[in-house]
Protein backbone atom coordinates (compact mmCIF):
# COMPACT_ATOMS: atom_id res chain seq x y z
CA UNK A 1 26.43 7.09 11.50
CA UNK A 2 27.63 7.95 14.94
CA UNK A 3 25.71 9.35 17.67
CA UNK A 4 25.52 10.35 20.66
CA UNK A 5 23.46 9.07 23.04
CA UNK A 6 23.53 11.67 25.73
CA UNK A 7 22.21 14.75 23.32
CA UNK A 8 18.78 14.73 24.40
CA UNK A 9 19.79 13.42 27.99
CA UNK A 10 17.09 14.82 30.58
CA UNK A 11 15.38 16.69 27.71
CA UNK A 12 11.22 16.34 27.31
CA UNK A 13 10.13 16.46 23.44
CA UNK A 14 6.58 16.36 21.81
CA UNK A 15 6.50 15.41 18.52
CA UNK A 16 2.81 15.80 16.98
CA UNK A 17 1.80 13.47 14.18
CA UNK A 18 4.14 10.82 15.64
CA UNK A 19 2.09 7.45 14.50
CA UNK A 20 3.81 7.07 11.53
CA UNK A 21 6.35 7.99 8.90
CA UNK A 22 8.58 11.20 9.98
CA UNK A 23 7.11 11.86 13.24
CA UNK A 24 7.43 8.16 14.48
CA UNK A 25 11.22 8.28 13.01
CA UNK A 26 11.72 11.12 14.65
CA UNK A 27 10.10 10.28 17.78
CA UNK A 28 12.25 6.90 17.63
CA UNK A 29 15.42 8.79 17.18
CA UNK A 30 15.09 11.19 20.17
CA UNK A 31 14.23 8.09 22.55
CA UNK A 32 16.98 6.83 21.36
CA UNK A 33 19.46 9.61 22.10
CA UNK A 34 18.44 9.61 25.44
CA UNK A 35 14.65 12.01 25.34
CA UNK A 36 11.56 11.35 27.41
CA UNK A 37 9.03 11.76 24.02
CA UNK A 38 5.12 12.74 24.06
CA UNK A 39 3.73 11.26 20.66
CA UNK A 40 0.15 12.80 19.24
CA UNK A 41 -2.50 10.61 17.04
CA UNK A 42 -5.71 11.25 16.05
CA UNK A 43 -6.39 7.21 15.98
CA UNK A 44 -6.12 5.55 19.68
CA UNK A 45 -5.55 2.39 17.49
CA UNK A 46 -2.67 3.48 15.36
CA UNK A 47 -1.44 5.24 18.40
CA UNK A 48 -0.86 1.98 20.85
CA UNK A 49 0.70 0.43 18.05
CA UNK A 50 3.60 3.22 17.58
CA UNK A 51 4.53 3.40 21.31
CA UNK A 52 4.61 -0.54 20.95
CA UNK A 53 6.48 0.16 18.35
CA UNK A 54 8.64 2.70 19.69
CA UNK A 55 9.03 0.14 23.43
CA UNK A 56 10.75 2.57 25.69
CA UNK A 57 8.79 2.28 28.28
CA UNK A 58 7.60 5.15 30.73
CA UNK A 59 9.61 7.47 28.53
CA UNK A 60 7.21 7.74 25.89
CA UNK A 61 3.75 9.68 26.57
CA UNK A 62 0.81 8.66 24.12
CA UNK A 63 -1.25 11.37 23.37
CA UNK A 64 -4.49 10.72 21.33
CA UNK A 65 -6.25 14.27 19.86
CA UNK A 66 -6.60 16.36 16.67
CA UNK A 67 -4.24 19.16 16.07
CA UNK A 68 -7.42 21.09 14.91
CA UNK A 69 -9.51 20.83 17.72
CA UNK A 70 -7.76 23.83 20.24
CA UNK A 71 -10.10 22.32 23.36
CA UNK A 72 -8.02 18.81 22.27
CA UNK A 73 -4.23 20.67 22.34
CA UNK A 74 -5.63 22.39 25.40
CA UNK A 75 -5.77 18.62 27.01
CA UNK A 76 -2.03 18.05 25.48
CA UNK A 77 -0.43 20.95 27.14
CA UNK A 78 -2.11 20.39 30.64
CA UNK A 79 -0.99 16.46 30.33
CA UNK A 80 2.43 16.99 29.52
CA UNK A 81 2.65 19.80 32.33
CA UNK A 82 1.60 17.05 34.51
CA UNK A 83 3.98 14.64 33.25
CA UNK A 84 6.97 16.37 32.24
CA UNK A 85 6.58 19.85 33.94
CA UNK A 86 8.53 21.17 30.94
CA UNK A 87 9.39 21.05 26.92
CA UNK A 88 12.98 21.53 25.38
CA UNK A 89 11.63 20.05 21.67
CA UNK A 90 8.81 20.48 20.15
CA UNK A 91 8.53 18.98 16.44
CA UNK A 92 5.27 20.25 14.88
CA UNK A 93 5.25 17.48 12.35
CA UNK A 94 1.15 16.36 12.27
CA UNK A 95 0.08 16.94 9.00
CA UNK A 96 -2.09 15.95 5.96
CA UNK A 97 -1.56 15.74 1.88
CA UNK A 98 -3.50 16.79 -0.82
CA UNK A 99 -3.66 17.20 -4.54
CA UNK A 100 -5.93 18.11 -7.30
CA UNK A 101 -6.64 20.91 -9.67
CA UNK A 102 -7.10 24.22 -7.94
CA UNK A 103 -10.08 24.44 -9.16
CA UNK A 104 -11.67 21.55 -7.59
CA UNK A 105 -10.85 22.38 -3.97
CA UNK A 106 -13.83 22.43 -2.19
CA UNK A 107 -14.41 24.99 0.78
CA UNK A 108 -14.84 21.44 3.39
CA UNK A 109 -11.25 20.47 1.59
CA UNK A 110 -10.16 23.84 2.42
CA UNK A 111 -10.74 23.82 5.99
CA UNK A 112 -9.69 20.63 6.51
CA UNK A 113 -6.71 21.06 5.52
CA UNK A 114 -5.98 24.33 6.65
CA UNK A 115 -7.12 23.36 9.82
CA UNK A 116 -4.45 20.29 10.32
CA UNK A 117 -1.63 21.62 8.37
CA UNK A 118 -1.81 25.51 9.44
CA UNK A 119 -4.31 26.15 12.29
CA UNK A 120 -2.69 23.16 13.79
CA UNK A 121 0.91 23.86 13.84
CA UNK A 122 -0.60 27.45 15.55
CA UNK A 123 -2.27 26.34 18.16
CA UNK A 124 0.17 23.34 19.30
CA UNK A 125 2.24 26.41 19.37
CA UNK A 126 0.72 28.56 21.08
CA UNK A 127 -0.50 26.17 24.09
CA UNK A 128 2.95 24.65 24.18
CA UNK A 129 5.67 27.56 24.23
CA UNK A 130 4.77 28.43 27.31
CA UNK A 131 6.01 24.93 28.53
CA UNK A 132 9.53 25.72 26.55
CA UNK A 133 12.24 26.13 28.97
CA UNK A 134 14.75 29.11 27.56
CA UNK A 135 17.02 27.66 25.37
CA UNK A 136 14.44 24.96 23.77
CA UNK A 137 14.33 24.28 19.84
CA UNK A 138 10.75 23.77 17.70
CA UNK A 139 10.95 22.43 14.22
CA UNK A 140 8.11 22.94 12.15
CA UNK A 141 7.73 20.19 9.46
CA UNK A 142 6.76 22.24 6.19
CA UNK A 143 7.71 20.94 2.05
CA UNK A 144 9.77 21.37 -0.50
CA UNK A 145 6.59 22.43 -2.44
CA UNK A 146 7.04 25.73 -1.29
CA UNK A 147 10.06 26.30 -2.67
CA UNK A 148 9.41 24.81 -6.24
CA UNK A 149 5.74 25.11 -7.80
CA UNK A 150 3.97 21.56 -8.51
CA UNK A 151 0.81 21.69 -10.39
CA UNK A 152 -1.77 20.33 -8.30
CA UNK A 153 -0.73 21.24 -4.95
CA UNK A 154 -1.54 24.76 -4.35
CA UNK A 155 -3.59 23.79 -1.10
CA UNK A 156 -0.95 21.65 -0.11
CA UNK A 157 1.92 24.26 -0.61
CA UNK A 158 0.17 27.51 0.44
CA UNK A 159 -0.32 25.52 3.94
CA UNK A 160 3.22 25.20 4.05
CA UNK A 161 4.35 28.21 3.11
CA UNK A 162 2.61 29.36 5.64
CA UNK A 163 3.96 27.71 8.91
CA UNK A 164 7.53 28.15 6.92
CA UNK A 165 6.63 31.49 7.34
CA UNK A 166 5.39 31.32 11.23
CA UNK A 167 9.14 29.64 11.61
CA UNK A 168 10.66 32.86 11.01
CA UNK A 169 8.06 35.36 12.69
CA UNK A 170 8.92 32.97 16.04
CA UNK A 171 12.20 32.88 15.56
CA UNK A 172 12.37 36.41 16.01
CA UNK A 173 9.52 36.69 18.68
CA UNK A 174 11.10 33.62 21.08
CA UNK A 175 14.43 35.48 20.48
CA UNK A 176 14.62 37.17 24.33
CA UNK A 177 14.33 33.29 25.61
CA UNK A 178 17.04 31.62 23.79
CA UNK A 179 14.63 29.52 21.95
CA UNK A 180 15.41 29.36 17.86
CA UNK A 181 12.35 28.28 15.37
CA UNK A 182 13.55 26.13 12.34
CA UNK A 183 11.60 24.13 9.65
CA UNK A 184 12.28 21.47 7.56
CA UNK A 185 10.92 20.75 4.20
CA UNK A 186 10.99 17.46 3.28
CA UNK A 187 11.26 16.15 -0.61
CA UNK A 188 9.83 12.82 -1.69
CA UNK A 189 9.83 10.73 1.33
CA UNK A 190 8.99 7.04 1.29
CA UNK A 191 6.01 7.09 4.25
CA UNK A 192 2.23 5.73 4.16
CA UNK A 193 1.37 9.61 2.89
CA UNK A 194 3.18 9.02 0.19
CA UNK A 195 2.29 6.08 -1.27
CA UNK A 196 -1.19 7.02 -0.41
CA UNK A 197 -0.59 10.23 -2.30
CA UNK A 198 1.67 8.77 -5.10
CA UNK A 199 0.55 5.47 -7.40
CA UNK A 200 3.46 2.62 -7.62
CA UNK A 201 4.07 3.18 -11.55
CA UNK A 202 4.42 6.92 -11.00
CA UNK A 203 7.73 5.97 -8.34
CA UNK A 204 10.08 5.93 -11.00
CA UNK A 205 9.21 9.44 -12.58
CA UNK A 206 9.11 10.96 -8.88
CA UNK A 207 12.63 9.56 -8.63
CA UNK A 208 14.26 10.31 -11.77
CA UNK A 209 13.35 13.88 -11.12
CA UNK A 210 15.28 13.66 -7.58
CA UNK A 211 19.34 14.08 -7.98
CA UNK A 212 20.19 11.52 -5.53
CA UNK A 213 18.35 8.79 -7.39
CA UNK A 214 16.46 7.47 -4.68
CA UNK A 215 13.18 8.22 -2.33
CA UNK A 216 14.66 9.64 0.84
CA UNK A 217 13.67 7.89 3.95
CA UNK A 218 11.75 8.34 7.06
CA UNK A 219 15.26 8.34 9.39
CA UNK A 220 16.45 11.01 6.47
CA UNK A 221 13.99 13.42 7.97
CA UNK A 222 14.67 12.32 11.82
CA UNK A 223 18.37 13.22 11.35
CA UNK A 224 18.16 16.69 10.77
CA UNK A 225 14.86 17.54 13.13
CA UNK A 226 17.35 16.21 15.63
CA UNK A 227 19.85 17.80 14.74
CA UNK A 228 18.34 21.16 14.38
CA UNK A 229 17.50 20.26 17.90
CA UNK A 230 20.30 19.83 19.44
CA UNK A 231 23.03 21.77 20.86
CA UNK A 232 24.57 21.34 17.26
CA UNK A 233 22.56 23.42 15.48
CA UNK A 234 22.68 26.54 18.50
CA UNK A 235 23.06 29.12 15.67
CA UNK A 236 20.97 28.27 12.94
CA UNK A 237 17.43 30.15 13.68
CA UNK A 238 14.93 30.90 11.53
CA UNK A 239 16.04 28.71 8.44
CA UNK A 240 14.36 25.98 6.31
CA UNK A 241 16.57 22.88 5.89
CA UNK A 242 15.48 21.10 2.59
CA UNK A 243 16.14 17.41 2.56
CA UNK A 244 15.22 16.67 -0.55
CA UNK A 245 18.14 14.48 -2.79
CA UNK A 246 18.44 17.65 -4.56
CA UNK A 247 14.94 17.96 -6.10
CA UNK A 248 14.81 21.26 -5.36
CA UNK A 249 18.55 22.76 -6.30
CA UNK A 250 19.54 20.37 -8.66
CA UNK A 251 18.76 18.78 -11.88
CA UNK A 252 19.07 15.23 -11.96
């Protein structure tokens, strides 16, 4: 694949979530076309290790919080003001998984979840558009589950639906400034959440449903967040990009 490095040349990102799996991809990718990157973690420990990970030096910002605490995305705004002074990415990607009979969900379940997966994505939002200069992108990382329905994951999927949903109400409100709102929903992604979420003789089913015949990959994600970022990608607004083998649209 062919890139180029000079896309996100002088351009300030925050990617939440970015210790792992998509968000460290993704967070990988946009150093490497040229970003200075702010990376969020709940663990300290897990956090040192990606920007080790990611080695780019004083381009990469490590910022340890929870998505659900507002006081703690409060802190995240007024450090990247400091640092940066501006965004022109944001990739709302910190989220969490789970499944079970509907139900079973217990009301702590409930708000744990919604608190990471939608009241999350809001607030980051809302404390870091005003940092956006006119013209920046956000991707919101959302699933293909709410586009098909998968017994088990109606917690999971309503979260989703949700901030697919917020994509589109911003996309219209950030109009006036130039700044467009995607999401992406991701299919079956190899990444710790999923084999934490999926046993190792169940992989074969998940991919025999998928038309591509394969998991997709971490870097599968990072491609199109950055290109829905990018310059590329200055008229699509508003839209969910599924990049998902074809689980979704086709049968395998």
């Amino acid at each position: 694949m062919t890139t180029s490095i000079s896309r996100f040349h002088d351009k300030f990102a925050l990617v939440t979530g970015g210790t792992s799996g998509m968000g460290l991809a993704t967070a990988r990718r946009l150093l490497a076309e040229g970003a200075q990157v702010a990376v969020t973690g709940r663990d300290k420990v897990r956090l040192d290790a990606a920007v080790e990970q990611l080695d780019a030096g004083g381009r990469v910002l490590a910022l340890p919080g929870d998505v659900a605490n507002v006081a703690d995305l409060d802190d995240l705004a007024a450090a990247i003001r400091d640092r940066f002074g501006r965004l022109d990415v944001v990739f709302a990607n910190a989220g969490v998984a789970t499944f079970g009979p509907y139900g079973e969900v217990t009301e702590h379940e409930f708000d744990r979840v919604v608190g990471i997966n939608y009241k999350g994505v809001y607030f980051t939002l809302q404390k870091t558009i005003p940092l956006l200069s006119d013209g920046a992108a956000i991707v919101i990382n959302a699933s293909w589950t709410l586009h098909r329905g998968l017994a088990g994951s109606a917690l999971y999927a309503s979260t989703k639906a949700a901030v697919q949903s917020m994509a589109r109400t911003l996309a219209a409100e950030l109009a006036p400034r130039g700044v467009r709102v995607n999401s992406v929903s991701p299919g079956y992604i190899e990444t710790p959440m999923f084999h934490d979420a999926i046993p190792a003789d169940e992989h074969a089913a998940v991919v025999a449903k998928v038309a591509a015949g394969r998991l997709g990959q971490a870097d599968d994600v990072a491609d199109a967040v950055a290109f829905l970022a990018s310059a590329e990608a200055s008229y699509i607004n508003g839209q969910d990009l599924v990049i998902d083998g074809g689980l979704v649209a086709a049968v395998a």
